[in-house]
Protein backbone atom coordinates (compact mmCIF):
# COMPACT_ATOMS: atom_id res chain seq x y z
CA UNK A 1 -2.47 179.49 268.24
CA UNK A 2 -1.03 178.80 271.24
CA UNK A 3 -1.33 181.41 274.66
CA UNK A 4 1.88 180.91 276.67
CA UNK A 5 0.49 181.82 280.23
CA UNK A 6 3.35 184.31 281.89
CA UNK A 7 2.71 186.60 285.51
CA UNK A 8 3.15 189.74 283.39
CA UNK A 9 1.97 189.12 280.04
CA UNK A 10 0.25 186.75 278.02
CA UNK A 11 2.29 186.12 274.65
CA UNK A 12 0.43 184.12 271.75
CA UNK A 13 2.39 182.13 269.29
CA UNK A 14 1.17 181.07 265.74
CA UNK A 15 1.92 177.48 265.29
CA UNK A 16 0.81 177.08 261.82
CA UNK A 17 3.34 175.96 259.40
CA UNK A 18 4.87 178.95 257.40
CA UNK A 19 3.85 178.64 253.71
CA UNK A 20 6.56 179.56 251.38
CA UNK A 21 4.99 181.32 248.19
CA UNK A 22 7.54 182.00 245.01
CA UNK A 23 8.57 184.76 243.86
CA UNK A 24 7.25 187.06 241.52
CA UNK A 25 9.26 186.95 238.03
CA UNK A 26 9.26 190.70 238.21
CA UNK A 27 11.77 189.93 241.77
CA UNK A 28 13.63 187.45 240.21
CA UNK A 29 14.29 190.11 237.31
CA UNK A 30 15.30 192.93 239.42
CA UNK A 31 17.55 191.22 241.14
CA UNK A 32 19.09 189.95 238.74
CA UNK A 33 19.34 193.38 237.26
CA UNK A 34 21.07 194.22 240.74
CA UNK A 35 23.46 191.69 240.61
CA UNK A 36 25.17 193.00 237.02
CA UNK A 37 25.16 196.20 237.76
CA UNK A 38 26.75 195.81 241.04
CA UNK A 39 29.16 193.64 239.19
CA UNK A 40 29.84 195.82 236.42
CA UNK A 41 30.74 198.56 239.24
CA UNK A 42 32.80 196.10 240.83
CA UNK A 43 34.54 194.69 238.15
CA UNK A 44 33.87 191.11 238.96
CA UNK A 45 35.56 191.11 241.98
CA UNK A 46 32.06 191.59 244.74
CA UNK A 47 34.36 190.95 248.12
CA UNK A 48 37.99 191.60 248.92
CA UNK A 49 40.18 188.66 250.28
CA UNK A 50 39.19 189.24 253.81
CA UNK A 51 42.37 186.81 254.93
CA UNK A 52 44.98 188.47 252.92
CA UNK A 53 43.50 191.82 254.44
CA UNK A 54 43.40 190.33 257.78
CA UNK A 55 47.42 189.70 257.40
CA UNK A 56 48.29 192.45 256.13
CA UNK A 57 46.98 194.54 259.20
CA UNK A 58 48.45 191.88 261.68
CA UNK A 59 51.97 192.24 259.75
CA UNK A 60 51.31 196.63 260.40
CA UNK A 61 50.20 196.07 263.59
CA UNK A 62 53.30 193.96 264.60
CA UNK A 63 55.68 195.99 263.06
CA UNK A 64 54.02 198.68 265.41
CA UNK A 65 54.68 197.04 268.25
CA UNK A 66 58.46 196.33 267.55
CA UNK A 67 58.76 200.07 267.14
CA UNK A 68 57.19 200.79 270.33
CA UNK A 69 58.91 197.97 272.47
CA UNK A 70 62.41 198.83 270.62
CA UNK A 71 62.19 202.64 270.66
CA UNK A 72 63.22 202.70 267.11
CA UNK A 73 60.64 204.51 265.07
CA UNK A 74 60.35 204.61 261.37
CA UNK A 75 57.73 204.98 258.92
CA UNK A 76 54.37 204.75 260.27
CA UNK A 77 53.03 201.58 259.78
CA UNK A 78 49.42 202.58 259.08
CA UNK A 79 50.52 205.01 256.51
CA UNK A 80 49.82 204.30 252.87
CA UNK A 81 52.49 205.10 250.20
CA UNK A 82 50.62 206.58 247.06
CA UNK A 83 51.52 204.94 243.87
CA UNK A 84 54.94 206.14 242.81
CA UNK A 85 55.90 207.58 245.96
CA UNK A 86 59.08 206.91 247.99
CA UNK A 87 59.44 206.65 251.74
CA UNK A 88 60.76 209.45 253.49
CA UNK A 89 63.49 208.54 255.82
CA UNK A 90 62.34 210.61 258.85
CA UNK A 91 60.96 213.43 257.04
């Protein structure tokens, strides 16, 4: 151990080498119980394409932007069509 001296404190750091142990097979197990379920729930897919999502909102976020600098207002950008659903023109 090693005692740092400081005016308002004294702080002690360990300085012996951290010892890794392994872990227990009943850790291992669980998470690899984890992992399948949260792939089953996922259906494979664990993270979304965090660049394609990324362009998407950039291409909304433009297009909000020309609206507002033009004056000419449509649909809302940030509004979701549901499946199936047409655009309303200004309804």
């Amino acid at each position: 151990m090693v005692e740092l001296n400081n005016p308002s404190k004294s702080v002690e750091i360990d300085k012996r080498p951290h010892q890794m142990r392994p872990s227990s097979r009943e850790r291992f197990e669980r998470l690899l119980q984890f992992r399948e379920k949260l792939e089953l729930e996922t259906n494979g897919q664990l993270f979304e394409d965090s660049v394609e999502i990324l362009r998407q909102e950039r291409a909304k976020r433009t297009e909000q932007l020309m609206q507002v600098a033009t004056g000419q207002y449509g649909k809302d950008p940030y509004a979701e069509d549901l499946p199936g659903e047409q655009p309303r023109n200004g309804i």
